[in-house]
N, C-alpha and C. Protein backbone atom coordinates (compact mmCIF):
# COMPACT_ATOMS: atom_id res chain seq x y z
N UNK A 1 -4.70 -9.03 -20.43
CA UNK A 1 -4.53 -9.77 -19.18
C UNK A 1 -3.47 -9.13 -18.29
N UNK A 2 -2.30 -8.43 -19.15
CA UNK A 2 -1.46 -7.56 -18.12
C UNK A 2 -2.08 -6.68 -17.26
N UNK A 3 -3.35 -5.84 -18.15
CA UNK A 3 -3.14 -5.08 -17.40
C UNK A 3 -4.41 -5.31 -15.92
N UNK A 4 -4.74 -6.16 -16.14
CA UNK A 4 -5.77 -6.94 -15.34
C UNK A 4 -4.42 -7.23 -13.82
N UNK A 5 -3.51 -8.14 -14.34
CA UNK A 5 -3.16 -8.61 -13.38
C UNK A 5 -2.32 -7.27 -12.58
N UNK A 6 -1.71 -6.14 -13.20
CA UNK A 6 -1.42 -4.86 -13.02
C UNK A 6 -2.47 -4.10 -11.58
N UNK A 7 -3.46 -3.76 -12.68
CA UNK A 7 -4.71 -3.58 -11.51
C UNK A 7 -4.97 -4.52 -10.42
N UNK A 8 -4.57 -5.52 -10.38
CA UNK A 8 -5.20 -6.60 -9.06
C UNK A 8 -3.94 -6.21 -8.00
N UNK A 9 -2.89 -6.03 -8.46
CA UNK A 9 -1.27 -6.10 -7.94
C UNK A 9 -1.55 -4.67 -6.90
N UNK A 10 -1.80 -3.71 -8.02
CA UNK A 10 -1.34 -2.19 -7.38
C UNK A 10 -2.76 -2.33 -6.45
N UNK A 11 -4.15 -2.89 -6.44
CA UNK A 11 -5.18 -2.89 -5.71
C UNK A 11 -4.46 -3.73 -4.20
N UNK A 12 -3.86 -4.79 -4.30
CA UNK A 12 -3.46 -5.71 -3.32
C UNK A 12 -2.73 -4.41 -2.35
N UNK A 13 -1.45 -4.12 -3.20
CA UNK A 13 -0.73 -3.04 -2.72
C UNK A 13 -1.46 -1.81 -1.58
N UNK A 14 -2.22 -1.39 -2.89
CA UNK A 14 -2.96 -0.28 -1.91
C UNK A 14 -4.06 -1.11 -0.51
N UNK A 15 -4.49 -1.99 -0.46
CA UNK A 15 -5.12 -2.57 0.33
C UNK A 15 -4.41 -3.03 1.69
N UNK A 16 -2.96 -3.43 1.37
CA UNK A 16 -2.38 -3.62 2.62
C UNK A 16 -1.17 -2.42 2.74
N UNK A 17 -1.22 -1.04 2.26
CA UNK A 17 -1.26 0.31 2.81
C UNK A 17 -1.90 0.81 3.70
N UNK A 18 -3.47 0.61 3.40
CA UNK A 18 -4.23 1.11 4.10
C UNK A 18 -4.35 0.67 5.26
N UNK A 19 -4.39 -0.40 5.47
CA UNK A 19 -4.04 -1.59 6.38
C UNK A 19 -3.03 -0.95 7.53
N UNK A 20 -2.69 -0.73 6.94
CA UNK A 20 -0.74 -0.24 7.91
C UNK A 20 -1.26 0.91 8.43
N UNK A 21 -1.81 1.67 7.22
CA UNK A 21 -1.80 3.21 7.72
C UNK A 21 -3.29 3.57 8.83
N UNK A 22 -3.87 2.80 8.96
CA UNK A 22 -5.21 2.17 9.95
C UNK A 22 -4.35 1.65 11.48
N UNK A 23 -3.80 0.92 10.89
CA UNK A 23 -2.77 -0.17 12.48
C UNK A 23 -2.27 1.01 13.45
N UNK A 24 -1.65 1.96 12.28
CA UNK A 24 -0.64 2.45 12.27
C UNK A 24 -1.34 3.88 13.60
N UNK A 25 -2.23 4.18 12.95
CA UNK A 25 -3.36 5.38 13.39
C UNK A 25 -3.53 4.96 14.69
N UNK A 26 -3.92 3.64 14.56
CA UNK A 26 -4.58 3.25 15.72
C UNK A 26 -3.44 3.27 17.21
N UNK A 27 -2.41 2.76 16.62
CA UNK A 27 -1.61 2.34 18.08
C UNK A 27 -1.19 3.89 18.44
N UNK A 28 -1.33 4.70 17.43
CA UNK A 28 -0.86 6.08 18.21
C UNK A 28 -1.55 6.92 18.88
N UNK A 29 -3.09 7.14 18.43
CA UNK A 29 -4.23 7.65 19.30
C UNK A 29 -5.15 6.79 19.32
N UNK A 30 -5.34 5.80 19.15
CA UNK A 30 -6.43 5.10 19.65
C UNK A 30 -7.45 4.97 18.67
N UNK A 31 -8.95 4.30 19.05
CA UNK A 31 -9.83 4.45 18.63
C UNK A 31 -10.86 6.37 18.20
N UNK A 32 -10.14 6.52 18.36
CA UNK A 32 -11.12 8.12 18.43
C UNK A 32 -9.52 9.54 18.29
N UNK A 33 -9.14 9.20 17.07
CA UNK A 33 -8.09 10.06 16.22
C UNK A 33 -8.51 11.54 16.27
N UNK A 34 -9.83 11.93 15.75
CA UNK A 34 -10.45 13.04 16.01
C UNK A 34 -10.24 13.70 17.15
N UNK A 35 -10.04 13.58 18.44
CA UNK A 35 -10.07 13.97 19.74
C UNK A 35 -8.66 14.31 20.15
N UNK A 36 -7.57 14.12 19.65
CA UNK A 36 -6.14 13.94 19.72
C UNK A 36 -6.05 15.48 19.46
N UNK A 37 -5.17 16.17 20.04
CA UNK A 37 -4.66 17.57 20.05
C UNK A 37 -4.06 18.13 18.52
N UNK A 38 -3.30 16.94 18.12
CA UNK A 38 -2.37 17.16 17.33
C UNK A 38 -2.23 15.97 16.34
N UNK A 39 -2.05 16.05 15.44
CA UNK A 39 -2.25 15.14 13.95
C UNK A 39 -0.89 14.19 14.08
N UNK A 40 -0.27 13.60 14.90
CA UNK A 40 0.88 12.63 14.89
C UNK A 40 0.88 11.66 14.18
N UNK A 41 -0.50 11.22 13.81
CA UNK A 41 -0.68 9.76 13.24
C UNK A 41 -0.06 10.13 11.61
N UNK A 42 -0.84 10.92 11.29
CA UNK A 42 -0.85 11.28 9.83
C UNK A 42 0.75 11.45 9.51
N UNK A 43 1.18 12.71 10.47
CA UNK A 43 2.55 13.32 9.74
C UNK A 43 3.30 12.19 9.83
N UNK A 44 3.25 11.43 10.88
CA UNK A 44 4.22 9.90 10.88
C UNK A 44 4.15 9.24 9.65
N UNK A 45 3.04 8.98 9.12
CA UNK A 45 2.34 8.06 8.07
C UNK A 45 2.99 8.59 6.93
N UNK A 46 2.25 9.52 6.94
CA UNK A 46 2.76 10.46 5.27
C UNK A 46 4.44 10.70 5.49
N UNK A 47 5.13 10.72 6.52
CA UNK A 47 6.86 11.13 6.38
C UNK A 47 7.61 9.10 6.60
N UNK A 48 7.11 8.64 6.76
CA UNK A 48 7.44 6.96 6.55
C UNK A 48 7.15 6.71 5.19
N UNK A 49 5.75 6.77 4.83
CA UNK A 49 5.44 7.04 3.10
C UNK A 49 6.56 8.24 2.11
N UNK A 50 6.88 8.97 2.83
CA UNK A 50 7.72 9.86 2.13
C UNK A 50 9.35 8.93 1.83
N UNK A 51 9.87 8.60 3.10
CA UNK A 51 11.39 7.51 3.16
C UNK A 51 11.36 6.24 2.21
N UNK A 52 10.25 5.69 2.72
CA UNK A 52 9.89 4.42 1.63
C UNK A 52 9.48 4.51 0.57
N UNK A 53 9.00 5.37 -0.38
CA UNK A 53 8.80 5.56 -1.69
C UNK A 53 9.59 6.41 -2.30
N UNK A 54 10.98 6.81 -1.27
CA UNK A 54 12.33 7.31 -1.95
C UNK A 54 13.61 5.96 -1.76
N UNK A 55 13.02 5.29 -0.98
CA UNK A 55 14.35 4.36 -0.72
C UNK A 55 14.01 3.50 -2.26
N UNK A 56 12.51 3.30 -2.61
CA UNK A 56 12.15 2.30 -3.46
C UNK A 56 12.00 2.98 -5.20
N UNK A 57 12.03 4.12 -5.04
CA UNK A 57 12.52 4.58 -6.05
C UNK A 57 14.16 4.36 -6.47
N UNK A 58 14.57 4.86 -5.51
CA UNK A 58 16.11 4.29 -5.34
C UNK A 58 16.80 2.95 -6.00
N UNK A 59 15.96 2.01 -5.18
CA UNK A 59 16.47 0.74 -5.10
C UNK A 59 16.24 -0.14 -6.26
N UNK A 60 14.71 -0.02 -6.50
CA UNK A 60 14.61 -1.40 -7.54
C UNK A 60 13.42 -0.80 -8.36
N UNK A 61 13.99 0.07 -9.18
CA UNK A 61 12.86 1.30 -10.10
C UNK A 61 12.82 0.10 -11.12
N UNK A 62 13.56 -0.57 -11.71
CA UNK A 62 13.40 -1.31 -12.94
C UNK A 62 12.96 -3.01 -12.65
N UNK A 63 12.72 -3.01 -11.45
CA UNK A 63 12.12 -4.19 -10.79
C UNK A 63 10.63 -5.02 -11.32
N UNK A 64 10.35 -6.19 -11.21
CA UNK A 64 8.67 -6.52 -11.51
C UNK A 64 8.22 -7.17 -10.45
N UNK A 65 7.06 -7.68 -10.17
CA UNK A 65 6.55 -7.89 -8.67
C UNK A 65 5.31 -9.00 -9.44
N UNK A 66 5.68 -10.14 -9.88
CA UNK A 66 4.75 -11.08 -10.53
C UNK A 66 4.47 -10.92 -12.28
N UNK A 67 5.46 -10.00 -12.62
CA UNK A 67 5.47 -9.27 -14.40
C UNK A 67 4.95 -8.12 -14.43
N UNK A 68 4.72 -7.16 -13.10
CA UNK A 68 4.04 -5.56 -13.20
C UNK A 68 4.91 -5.14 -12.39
N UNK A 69 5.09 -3.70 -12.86
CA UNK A 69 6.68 -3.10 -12.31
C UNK A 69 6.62 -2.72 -10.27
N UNK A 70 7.38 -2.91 -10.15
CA UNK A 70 7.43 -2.59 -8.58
C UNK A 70 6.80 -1.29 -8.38
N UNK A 71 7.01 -0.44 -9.36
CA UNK A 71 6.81 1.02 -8.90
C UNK A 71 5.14 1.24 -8.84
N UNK A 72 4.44 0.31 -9.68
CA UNK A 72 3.51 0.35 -9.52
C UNK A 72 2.49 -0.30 -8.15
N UNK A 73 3.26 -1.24 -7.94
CA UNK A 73 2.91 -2.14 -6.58
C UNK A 73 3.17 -1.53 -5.71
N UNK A 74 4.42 -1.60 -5.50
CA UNK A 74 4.62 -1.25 -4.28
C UNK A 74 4.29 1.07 -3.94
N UNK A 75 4.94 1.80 -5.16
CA UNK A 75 4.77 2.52 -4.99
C UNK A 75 3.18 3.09 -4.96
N UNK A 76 2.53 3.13 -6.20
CA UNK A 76 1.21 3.81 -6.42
C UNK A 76 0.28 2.45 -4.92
N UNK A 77 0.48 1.47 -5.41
CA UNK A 77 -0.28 0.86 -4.34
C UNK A 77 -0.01 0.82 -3.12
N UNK A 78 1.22 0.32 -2.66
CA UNK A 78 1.45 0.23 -1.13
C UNK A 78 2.09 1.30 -0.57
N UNK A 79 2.54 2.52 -1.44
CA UNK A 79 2.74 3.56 -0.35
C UNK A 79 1.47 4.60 -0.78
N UNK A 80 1.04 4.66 -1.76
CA UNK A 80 -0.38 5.21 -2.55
C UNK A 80 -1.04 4.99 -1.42
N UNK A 81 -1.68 4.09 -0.80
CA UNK A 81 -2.24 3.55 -0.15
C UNK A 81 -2.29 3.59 1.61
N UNK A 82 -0.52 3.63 1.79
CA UNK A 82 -0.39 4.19 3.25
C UNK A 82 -0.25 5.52 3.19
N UNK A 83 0.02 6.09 2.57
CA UNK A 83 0.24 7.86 2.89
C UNK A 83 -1.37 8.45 2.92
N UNK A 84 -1.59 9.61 3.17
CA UNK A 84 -2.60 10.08 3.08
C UNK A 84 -2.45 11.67 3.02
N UNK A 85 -2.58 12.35 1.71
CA UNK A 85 -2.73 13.98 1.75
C UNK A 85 -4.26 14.17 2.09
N UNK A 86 -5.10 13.73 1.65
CA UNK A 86 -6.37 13.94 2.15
C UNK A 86 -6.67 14.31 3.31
N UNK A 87 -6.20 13.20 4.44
CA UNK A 87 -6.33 13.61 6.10
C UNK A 87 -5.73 14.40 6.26
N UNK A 88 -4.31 14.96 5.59
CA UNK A 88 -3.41 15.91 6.20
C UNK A 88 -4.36 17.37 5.89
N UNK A 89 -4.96 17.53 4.27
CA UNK A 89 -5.27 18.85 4.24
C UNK A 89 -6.98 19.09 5.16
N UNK A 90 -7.26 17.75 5.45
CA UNK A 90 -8.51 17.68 6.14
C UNK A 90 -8.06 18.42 7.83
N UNK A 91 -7.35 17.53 7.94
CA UNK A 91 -6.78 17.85 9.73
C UNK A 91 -6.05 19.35 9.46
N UNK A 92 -5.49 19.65 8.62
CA UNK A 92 -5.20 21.23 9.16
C UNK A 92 -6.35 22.34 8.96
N UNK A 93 -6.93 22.30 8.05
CA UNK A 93 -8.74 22.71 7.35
C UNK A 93 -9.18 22.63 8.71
N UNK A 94 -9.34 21.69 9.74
CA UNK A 94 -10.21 21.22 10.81
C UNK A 94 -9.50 22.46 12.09
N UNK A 95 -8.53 22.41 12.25
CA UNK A 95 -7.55 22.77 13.23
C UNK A 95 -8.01 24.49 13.27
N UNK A 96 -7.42 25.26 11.63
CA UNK A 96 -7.70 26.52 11.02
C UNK A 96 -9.47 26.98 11.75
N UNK A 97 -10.24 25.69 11.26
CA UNK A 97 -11.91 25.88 11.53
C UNK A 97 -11.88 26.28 12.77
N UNK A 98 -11.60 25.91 13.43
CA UNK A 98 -11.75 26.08 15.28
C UNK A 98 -10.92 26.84 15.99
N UNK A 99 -10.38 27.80 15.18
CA UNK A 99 -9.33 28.50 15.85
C UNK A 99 -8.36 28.46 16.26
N UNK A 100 -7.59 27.44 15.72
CA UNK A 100 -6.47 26.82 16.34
C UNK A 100 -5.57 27.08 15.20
N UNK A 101 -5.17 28.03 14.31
CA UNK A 101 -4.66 28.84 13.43
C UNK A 101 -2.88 28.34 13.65
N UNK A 102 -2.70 28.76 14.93
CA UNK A 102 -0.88 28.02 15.06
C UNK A 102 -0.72 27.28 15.19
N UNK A 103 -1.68 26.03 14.92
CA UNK A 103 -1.88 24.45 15.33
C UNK A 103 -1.44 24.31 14.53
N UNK A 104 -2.11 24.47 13.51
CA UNK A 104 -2.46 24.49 11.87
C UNK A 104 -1.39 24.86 11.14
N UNK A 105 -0.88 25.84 11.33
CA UNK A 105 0.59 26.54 10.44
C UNK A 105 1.85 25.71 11.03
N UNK A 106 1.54 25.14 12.39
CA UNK A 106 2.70 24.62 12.62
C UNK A 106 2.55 22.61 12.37
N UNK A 107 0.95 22.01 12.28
CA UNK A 107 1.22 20.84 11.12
C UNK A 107 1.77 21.45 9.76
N UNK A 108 1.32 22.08 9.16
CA UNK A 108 1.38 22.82 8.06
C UNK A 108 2.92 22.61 7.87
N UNK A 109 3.74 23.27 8.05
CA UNK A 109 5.21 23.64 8.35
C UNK A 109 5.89 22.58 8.38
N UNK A 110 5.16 22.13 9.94
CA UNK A 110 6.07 20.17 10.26
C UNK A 110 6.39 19.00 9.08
N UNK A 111 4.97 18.73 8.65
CA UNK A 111 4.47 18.34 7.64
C UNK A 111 5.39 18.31 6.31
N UNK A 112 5.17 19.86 5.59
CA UNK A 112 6.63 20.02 4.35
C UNK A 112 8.02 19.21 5.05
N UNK A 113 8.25 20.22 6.08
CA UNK A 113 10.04 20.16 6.63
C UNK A 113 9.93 18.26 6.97
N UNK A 114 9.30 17.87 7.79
CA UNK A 114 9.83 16.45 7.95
C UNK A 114 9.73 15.36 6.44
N UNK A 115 8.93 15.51 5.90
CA UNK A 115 8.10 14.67 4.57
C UNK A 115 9.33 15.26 3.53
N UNK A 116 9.41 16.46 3.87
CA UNK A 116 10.63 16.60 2.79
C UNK A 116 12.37 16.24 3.58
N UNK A 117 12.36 16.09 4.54
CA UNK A 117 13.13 15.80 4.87
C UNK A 117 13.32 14.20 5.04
N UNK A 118 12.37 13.29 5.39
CA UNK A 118 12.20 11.73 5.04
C UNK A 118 13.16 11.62 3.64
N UNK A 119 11.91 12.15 3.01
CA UNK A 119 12.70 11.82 1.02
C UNK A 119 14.00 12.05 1.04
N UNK A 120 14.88 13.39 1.54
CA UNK A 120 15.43 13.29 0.90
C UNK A 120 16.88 11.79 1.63
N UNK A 121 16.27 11.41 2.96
CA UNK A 121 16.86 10.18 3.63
C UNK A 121 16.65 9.12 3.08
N UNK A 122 15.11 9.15 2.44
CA UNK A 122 15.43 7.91 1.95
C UNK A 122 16.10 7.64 0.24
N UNK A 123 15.95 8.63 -0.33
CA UNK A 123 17.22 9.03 -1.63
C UNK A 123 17.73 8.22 -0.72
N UNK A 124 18.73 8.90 0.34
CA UNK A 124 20.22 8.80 0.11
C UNK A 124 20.87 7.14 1.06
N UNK A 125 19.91 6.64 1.34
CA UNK A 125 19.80 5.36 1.65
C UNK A 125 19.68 4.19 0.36
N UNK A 126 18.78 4.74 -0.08
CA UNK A 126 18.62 3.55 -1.35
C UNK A 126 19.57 4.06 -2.59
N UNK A 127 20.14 4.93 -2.00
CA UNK A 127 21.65 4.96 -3.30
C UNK A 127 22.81 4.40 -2.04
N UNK A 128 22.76 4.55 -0.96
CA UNK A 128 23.66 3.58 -0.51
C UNK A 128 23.86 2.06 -0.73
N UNK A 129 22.22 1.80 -0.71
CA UNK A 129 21.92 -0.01 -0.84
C UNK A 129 22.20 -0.13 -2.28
N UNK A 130 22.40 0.82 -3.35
CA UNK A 130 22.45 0.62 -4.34
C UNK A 130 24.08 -0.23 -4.72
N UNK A 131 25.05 1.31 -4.24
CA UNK A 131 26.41 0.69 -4.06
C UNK A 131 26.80 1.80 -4.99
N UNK A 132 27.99 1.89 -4.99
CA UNK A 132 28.52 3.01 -5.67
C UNK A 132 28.66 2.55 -7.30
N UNK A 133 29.10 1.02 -8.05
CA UNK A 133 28.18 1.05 -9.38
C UNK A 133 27.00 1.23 -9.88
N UNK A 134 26.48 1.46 -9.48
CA UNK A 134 24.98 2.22 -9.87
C UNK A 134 24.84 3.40 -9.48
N UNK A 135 25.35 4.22 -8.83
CA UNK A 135 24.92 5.38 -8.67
C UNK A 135 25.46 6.39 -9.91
C-alpha cells in the first residue's frame, strides 16, 4: 500500500509540474511556442527546475509528504515533471536542422551556464534556510 500511495503522490507531483511548465510556456510565447525565435520558455523552465530541486534538496531531504519522502514528490514528481530535457535536446536538434547552428550552440551553452548556475543558487539558499546547525 506504500508503495501505491508513493506512486499516486510522485504522479500528483508530476501532474501539477506539468501544469506549471504548460502555464508557464504559455504566458511566455503564447499559443504557438514553435514559431518563437528562441527557446526562452524551456531554458526558464529547466533553470527554475534547476534552483528548486537544489533549494529542496537542501532543505527538507529527510522530509515525508503524507508518509512518502519529499524527494520523491516533490522532486522526481513536481520538478520531474516541470523541467523538461526532452524539449531542450528537441529545440536545439530543431534550430541545428534549419541552419541556425549559432542559435543552437548558443541555447546549447545558455542552457549548461544558467541551469548550472540556478543549482548552484539554489544549494546555497537552502543551506542558508537551513541555518548554520545543519550545515
Amino acid at each position: 500500500m506504500a508503495a501505491v500511495r508513493a506512486l499516486l503522490l510522485v504522479m500528483l507531483g508530476g501532474a501539477i509540474g506539468t501544469a506549471l511548465r504548460y502555464g508557464l510556456a504559455l504566458a511566455i510565447t503564447g499559443p504557438t511556442p514553435h514559431l518563437t525565435a528562441f527557446p526562452w520558455a524551456t531554458l526558464l523552465v529547466n533553470a527554475a527546475g534547476c534552483f528548486g530541486i537544489a533549494v529542496l534538496s537542501e532543505t527538507i531531504p529527510d522530509r515525508d509528504v503524507l508518509g512518502v519522502p519529499a524527494r520523491l514528490v516533490l522532486g522526481t514528481g513536481l520538478f520531474g515533471g516541470f523541467t523538461t530535457y526532452s524539449a531542450f535536446n528537441t529545440e536545439v536538434l530543431r534550430l541545428a536542422e534549419r541552419g541556425e547552428s549559432t542559435r543552437a550552440a548558443l541555447y546549447l551553452g545558455a542552457t549548461l551556464v544558467v541551469c548550472v548556475a540556478a543549482g548552484i543558487a539554489g544549494f546555497a539558499l537552502g543551506r542558508s534556510l537551513r541555518g548554520p546547525a545543519a550545515a
